[in-house]
Protein backbone atom coordinates (compact mmCIF):
# COMPACT_ATOMS: atom_id res chain seq x y z
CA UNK A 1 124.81 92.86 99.67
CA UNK A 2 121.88 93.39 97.12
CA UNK A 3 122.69 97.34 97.50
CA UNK A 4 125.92 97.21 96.04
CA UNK A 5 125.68 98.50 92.78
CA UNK A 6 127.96 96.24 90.63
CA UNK A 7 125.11 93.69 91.50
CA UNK A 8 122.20 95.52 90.68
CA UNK A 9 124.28 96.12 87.62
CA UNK A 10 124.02 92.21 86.73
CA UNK A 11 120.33 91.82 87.47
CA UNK A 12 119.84 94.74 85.39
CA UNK A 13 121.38 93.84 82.30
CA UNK A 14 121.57 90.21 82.72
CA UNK A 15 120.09 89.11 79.52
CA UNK A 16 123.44 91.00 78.02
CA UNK A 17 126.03 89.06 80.16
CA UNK A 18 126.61 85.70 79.75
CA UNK A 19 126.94 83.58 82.66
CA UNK A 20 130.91 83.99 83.16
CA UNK A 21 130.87 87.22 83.28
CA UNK A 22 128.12 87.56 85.34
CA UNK A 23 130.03 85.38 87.87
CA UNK A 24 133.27 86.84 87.79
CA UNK A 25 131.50 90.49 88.64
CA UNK A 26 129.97 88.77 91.20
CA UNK A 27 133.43 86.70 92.27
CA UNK A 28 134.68 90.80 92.98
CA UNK A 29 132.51 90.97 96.14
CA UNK A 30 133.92 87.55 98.19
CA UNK A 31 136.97 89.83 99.74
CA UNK A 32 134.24 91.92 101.33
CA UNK A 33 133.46 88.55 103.19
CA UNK A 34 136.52 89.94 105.85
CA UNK A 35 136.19 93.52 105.15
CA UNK A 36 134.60 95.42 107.74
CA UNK A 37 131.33 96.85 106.31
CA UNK A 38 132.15 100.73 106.80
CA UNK A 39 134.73 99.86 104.59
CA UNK A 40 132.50 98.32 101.55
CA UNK A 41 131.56 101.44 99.54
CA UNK A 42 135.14 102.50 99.47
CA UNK A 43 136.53 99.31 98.27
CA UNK A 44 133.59 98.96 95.69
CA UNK A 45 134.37 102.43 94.36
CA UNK A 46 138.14 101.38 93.81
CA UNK A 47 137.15 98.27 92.35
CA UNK A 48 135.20 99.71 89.72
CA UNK A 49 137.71 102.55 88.88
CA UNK A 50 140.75 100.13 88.74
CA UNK A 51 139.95 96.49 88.32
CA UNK A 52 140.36 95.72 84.55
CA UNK A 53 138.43 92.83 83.15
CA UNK A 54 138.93 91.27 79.30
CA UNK A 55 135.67 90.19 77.37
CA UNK A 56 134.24 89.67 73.57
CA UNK A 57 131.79 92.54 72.66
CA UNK A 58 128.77 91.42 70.35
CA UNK A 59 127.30 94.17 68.16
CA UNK A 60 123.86 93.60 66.27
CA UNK A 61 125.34 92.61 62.88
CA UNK A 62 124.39 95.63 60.92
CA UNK A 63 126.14 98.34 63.88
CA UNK A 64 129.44 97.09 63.75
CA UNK A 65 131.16 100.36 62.65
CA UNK A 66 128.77 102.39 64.94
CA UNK A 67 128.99 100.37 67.86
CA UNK A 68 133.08 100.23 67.83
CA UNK A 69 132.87 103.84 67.44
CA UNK A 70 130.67 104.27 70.27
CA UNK A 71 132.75 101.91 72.81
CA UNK A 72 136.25 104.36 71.26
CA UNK A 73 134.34 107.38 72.50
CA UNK A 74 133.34 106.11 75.83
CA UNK A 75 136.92 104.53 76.62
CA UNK A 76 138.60 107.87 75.42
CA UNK A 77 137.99 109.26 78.94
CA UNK A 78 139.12 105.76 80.75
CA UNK A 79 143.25 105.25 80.66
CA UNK A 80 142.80 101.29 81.33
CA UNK A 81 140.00 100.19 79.07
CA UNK A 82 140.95 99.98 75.18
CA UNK A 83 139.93 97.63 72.47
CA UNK A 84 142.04 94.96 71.16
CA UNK A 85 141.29 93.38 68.68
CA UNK A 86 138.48 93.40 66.22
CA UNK A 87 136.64 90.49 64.82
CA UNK A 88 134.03 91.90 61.89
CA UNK A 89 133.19 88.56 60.03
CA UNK A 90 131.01 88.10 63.13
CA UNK A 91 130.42 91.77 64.55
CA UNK A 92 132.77 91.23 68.06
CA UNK A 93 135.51 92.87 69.67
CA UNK A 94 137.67 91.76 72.18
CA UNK A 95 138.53 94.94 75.06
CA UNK A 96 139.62 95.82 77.96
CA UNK A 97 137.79 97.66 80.64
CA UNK A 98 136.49 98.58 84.10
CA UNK A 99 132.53 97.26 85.99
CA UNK A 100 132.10 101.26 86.08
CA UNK A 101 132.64 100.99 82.37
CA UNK A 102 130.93 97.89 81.54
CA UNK A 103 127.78 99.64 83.09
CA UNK A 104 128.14 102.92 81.47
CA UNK A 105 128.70 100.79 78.59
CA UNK A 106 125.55 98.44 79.12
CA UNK A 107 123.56 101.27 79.81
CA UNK A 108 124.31 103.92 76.85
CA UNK A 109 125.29 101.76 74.36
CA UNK A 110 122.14 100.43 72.82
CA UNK A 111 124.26 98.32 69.88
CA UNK A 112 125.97 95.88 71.96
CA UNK A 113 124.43 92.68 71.49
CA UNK A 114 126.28 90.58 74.14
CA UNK A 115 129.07 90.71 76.40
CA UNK A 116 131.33 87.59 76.67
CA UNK A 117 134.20 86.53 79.54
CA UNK A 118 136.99 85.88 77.53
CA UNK A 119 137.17 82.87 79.27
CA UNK A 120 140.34 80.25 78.98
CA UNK A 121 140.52 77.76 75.77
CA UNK A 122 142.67 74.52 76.62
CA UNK A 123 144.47 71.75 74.41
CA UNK A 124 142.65 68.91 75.07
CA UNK A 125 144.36 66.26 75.97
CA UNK A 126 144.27 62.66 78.19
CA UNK A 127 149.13 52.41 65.17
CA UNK A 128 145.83 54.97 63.88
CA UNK A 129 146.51 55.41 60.26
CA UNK A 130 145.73 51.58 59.48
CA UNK A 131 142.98 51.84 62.10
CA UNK A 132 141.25 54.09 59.95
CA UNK A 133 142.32 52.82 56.43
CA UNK A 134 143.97 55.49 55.28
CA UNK A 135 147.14 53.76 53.62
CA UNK A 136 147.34 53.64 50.67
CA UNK A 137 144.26 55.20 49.10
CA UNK A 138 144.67 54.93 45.38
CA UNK A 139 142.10 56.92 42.58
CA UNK A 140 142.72 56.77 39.15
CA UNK A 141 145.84 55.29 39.70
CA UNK A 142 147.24 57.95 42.12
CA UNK A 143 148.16 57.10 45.47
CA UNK A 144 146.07 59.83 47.73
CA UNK A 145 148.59 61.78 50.34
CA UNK A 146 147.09 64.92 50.59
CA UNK A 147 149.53 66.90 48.26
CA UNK A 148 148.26 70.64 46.83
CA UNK A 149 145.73 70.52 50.14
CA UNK A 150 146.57 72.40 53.06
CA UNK A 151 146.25 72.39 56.81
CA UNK A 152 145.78 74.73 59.15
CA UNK A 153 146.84 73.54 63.24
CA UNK A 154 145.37 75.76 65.65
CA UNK A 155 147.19 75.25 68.40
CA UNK A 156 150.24 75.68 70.31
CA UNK A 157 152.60 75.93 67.43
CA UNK A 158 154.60 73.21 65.29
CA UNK A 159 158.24 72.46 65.40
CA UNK A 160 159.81 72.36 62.60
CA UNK A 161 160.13 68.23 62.81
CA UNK A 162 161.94 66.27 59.95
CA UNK A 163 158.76 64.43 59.19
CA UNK A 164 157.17 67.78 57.89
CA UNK A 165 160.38 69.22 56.15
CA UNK A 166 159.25 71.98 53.42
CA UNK A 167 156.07 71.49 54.46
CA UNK A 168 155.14 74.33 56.81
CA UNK A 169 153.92 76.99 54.40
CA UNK A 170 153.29 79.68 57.01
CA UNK A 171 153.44 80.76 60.25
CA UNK A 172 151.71 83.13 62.92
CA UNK A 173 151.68 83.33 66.90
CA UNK A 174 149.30 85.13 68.48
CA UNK A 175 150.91 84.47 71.92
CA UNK A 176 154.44 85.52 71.68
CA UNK A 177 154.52 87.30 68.11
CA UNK A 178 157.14 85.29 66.90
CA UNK A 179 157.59 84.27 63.46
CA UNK A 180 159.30 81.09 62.84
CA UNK A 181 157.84 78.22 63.53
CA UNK A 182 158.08 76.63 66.95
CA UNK A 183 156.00 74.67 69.39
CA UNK A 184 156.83 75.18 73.43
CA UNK A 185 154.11 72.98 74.57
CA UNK A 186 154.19 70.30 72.27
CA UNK A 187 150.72 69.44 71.67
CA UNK A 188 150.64 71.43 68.33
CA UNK A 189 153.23 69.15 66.83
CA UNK A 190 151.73 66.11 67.71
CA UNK A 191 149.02 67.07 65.97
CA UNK A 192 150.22 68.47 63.03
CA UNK A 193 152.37 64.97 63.14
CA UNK A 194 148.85 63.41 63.15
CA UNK A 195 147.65 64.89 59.87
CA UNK A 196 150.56 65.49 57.73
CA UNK A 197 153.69 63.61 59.08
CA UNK A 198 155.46 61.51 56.28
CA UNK A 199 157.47 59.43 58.85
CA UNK A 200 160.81 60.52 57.70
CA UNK A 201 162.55 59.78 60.50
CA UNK A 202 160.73 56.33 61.30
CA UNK A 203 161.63 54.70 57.98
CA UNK A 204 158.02 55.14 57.15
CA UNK A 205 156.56 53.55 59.89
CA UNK A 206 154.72 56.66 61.83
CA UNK A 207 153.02 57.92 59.09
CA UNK A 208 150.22 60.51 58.30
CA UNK A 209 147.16 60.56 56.35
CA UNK A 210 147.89 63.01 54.54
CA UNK A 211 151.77 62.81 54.31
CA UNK A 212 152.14 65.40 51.58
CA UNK A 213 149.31 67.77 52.42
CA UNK A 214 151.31 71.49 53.32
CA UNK A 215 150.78 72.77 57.35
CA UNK A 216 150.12 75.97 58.43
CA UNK A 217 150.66 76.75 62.41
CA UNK A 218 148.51 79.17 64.24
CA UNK A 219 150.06 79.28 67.70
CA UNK A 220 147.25 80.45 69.93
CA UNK A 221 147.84 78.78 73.09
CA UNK A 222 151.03 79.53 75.54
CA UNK A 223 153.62 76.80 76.64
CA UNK A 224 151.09 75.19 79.34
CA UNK A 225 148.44 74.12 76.61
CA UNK A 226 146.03 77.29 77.23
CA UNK A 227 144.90 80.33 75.33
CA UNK A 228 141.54 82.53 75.68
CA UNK A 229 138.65 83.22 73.39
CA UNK A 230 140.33 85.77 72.37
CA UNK A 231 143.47 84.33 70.93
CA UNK A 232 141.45 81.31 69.12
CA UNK A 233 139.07 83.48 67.75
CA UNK A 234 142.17 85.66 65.91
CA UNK A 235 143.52 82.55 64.97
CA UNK A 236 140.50 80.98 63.10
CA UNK A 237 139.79 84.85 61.53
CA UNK A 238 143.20 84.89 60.75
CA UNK A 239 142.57 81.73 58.77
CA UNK A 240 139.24 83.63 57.16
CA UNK A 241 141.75 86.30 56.06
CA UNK A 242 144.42 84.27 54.78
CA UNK A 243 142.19 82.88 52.11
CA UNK A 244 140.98 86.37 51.26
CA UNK A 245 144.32 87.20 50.37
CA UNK A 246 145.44 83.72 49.22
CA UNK A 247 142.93 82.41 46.60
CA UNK A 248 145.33 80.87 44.80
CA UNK A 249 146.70 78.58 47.85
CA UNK A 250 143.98 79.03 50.26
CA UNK A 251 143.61 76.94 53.41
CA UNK A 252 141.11 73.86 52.81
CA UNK A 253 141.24 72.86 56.61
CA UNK A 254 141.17 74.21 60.14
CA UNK A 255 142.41 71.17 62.80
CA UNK A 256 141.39 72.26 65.84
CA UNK A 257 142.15 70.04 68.80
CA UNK A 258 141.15 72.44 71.80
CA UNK A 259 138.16 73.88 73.81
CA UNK A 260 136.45 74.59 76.29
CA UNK A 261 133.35 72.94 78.83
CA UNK A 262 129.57 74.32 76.57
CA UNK A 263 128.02 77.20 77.97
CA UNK A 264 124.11 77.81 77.64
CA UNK A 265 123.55 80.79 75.36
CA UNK A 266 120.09 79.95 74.61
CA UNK A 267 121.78 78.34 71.17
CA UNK A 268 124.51 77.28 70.31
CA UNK A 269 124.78 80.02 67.69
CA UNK A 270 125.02 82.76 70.27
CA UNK A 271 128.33 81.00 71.45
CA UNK A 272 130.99 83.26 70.12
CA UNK A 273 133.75 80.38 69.74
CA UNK A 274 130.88 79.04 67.53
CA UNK A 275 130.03 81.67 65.40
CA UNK A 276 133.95 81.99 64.17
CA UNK A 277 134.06 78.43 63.14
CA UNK A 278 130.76 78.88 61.40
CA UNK A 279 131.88 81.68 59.47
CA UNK A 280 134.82 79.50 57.94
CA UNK A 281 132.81 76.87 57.16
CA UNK A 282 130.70 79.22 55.42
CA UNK A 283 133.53 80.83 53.65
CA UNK A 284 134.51 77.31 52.27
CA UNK A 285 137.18 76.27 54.90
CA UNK A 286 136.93 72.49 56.20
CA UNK A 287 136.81 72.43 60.16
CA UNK A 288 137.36 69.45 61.95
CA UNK A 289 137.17 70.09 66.08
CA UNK A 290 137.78 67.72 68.98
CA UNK A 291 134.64 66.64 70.82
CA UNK A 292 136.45 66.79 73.92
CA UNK A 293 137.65 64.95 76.77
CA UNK A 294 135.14 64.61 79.42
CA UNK A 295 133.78 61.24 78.65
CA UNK A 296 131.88 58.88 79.60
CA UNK A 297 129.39 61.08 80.68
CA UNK A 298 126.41 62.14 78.23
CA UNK A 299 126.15 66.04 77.65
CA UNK A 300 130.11 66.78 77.72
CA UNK A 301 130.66 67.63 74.09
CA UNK A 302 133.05 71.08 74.68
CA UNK A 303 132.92 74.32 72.59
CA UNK A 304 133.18 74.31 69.03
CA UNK A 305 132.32 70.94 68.84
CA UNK A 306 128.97 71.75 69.97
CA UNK A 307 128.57 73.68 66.27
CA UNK A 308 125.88 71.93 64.13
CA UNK A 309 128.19 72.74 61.55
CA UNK A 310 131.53 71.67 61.46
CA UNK A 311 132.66 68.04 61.60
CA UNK A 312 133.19 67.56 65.74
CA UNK A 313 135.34 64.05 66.02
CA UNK A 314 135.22 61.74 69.25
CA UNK A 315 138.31 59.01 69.97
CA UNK A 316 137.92 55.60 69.26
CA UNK A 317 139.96 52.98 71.33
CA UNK A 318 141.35 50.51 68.45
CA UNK A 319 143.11 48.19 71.04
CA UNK A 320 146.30 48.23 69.00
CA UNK A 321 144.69 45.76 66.34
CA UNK A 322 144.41 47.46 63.35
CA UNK A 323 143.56 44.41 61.04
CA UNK A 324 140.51 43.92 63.45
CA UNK A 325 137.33 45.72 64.06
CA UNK A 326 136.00 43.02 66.55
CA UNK A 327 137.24 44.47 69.38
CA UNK A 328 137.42 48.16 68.77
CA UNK A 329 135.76 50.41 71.39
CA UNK A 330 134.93 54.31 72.34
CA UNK A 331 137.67 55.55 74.14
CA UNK A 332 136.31 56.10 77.76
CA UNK A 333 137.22 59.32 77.71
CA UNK A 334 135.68 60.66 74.63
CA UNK A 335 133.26 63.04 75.18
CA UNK A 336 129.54 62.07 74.28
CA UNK A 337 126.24 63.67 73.14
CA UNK A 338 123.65 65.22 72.87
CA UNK A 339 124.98 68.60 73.18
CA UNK A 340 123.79 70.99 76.13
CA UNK A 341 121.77 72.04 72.94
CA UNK A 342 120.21 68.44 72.54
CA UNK A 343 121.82 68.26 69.14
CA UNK A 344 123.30 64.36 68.67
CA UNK A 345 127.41 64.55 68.42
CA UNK A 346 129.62 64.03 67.55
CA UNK A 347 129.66 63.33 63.98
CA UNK A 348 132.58 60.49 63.83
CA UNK A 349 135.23 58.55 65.68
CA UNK A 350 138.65 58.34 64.45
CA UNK A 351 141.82 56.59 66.42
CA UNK A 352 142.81 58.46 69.62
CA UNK A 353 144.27 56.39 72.24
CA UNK A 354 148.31 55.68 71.93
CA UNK A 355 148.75 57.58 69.02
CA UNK A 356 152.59 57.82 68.02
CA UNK A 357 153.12 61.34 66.54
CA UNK A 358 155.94 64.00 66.70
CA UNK A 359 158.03 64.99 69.28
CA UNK A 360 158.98 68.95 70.12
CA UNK A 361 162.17 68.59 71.96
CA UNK A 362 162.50 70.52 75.04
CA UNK A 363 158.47 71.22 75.13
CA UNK A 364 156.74 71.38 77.94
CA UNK A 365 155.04 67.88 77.41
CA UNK A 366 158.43 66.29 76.31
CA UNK A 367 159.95 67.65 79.73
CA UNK A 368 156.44 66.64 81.60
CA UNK A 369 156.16 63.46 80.13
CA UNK A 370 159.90 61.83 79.17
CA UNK A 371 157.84 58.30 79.57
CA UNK A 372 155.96 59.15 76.51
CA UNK A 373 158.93 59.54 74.32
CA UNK A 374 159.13 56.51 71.08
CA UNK A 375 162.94 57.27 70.48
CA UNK A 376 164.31 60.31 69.73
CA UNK A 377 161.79 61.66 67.67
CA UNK A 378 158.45 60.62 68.35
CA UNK A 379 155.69 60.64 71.17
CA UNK A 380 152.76 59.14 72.55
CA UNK A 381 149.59 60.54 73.32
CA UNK A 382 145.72 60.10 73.92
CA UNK A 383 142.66 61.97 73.04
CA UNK A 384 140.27 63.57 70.98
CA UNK A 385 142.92 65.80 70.15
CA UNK A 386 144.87 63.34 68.30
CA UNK A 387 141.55 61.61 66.47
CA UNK A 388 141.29 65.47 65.18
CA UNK A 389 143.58 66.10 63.31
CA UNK A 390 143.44 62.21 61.70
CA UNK A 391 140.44 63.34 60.37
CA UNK A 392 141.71 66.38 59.11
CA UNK A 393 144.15 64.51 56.74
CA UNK A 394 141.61 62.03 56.07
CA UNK A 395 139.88 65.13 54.66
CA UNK A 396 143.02 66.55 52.58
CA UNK A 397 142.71 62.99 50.80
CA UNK A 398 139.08 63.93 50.01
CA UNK A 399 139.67 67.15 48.57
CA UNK A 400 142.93 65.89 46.77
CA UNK A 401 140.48 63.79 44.83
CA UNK A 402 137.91 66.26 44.25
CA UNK A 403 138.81 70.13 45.13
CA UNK A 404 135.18 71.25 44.35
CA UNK A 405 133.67 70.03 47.37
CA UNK A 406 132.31 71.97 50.08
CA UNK A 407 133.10 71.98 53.04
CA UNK A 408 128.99 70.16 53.88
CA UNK A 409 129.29 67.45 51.25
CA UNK A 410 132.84 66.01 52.98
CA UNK A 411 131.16 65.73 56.34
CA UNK A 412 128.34 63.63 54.58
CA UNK A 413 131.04 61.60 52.63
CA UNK A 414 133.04 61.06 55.76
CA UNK A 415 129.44 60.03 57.62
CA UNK A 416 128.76 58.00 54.96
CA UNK A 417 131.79 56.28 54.46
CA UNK A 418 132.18 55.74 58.08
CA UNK A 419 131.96 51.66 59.37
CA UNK A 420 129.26 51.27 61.68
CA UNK A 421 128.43 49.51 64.54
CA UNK A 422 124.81 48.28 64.55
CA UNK A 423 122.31 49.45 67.16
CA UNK A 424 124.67 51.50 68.79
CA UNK A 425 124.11 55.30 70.25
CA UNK A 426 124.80 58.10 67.47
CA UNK A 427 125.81 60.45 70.76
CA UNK A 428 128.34 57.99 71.94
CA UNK A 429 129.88 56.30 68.03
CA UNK A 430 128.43 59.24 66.01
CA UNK A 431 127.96 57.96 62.54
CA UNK A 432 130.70 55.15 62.98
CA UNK A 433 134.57 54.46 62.69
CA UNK A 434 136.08 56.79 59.90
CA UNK A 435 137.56 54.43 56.87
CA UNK A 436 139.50 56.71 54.56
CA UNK A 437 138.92 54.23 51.79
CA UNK A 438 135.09 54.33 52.02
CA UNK A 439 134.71 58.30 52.16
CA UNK A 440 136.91 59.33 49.35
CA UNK A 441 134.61 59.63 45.99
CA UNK A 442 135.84 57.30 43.55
């Protein structure tokens, strides 16, 4: 099997391919397992020729231009490879094309950095605003909620819920191109419940961090909870842009409550899903990412949260006793540290297990999980996911305070302000239990 060429193709230019793409090239051989072997070079050929594959394209930073011209040229000749999209705050593409292209490609183009499977991105998923003592957060006589701040929910949408009424600002879906807001999968609204909801429709009793802090929903996984590199890396540039055009009401926070399992790159820079949260952060935007849900085991922080950078939040169990530390716990299944990287994560806990939050009628979690339902209006869920975006409005009430802070200096206040527990593992409790009350600057 070492003849065939599509694997001398991989040992070749391995140090160009991550790993998931160099396994699903290889993955293109198992049918030959009950193919008779005069057969082989004829089904390889075809394979080549016809099978289309979807990955990121890294350029060395300063060949952008030259290298997507170069990739145009070469896929002018080829009716199934294309680009589609481009991603220039951090030199990628995402395309489509053939192995006999990839290796033409690998082998003529001298620009391209690194070639990434645009592998899957999922939601991830398994009485928190007292938990975290974010009621009622009062500077210079102002009762904090997050109002002039807004909030960006990558996810799988938000439905226009009562609880966020004149609140969603925009809207984009990189899925099914619609452009009202709606939320198939329900997850999205949960979350965006999590950060911003003023409990409207509970009397006041489910309510927000942040319950006046405007929402903006980037729908960039389907119905079932999943998406691609592809589609969260247009959302979070989207985002970049946004602000670019927007100074005047720019987006001051990313909530991102998906991911997907760390893959060794060498460092965690090379990661692609990385680098576009990095570059947001940079440009002054507030990311808060789940750590993930693959707890207890050490090592299991997913991608983004991996990112040295932004502020990666883990799910504290608060045992439904919010007027008590004492018994407060991890959540089992928050994901701990070090990173495949060795780096200690993540960075904070916030409440994650039972959280009540919105409801998206007819979603594909409402129809899932009817048992969850609280009434007719609200849910129930558990997971980093839901300690995400927490932290996120914890964050609008930060930057309600004081707008000139970047986006470094509110992960030290929220570090700081956090409540520890002594002698405890930084990769399991990161730097404590977020308290709202602590971390806003007084």
């Amino acid at each position: 099997m070492f003849g065939f060429s599509m694997i001398q193709m991989v040992r070749s230019h391995s140090h160009k391919l991550d790993k998931s793409l160099r396994e699903q090239v290889l993955n293109l051989y198992k049918p030959f397992k009950w193919t008779p072997c005069f057969m082989h070079n004829l089904f390889e050929g075809m394979i080549k020729k016809h099978k289309k594959m979807s990955v990121i394209i890294e350029f060395e930073k300063p060949y952008f231009e030259e290298g997507c011209h170069d990739v145009n040229h070469l896929f002018a000749s080829n009716a199934r490879c294309s680009i589609r999209n481009e991603f220039r705050s951090i030199s990628c593409c995402s395309v489509d094309l053939t192995p006999s292209v990839l290796e033409e490609m690998l082998e003529s183009c001298n620009k391209v950095k690194k070639v990434y499977f645009n592998r899957e991105i999922k939601a991830l998923l398994d009485t928190a605003v007292p938990s975290a003592n974010a009621h009622h957060v009062v500077r210079d006589g102002t009762e904090l909620s997050g109002r002039g701040k807004s909030i960006a929910i990558i996810d799988t949408g938000i439905y226009p819920h009562n609880d966020l009424s004149g609140r969603i600002t925009a809207f984009v879906d990189f899925i099914n191109q619609e452009s009202e807001p709606y939320d198939d999968n329900g997850h999205g609204t949960h979350c965006a419940g999590d950060a911003a909801g003023d409990g409207s429709a509970s009397s006041g009793q489910y309510v927000s961090p942040a319950p006046e802090a405007n929402l903006i929903g980037v729908k960039v996984l389907n119905k079932m909870g999943s998406g691609s590199l592809e589609t969260v890396m247009q959302g979070v540039e989207w985002c970049i842009d946004f602000n670019a055009n927007n100074p005047d009401q720019p987006i001051d926070i990313i909530s991102m409550s998906l991911g997907s399992p760390a893959q060794q790159f060498g460092t965690e820079d090379d990661d692609p899903m990385v680098q576009i949260v990095e570059r947001a952060w940079q440009d002054g935007i507030v990311v808060c990412v789940a750590a993930g849900n693959e707890g207890p085991d050490s090592r299991t922080i997913a991608s983004p949260g991996i990112s040295d950078q932004v502020i990666t939040v883990g799910a504290l169990d608060d045992r439904n006793t919010p007027e008590s530390r004492s018994d407060d716990e991890v959540a089992s299944f928050s994901s701990r540290g070090p990173t495949i990287y060795g780096k200690t994560k993540p960075d904070i806990l916030a409440p994650g297990v039972d959280i009540v939050s919105l409801r998206s009628p007819g979603s594909y979690l409402d129809k899932l999980q009817r048992q969850n339902r609280v009434g007719s209006d609200y849910f129930v869920l558990s997971g980093t996911s839901m300690a995400t975006p927490i932290c996120a409005g914890v964050v609008a009430l930060i930057l309600q305070q004081n707008p000139e802070l970047t986006p470094q200096q509110v992960k030290e206040l929220l570090k700081n302000g956090a409540d520890m527990w002594r002698n405890r593992d930084p990769n399991v409790y990161g730097a404590g239990y977020l308290n709202a009350d602590s971390s806003v600057p007084r």
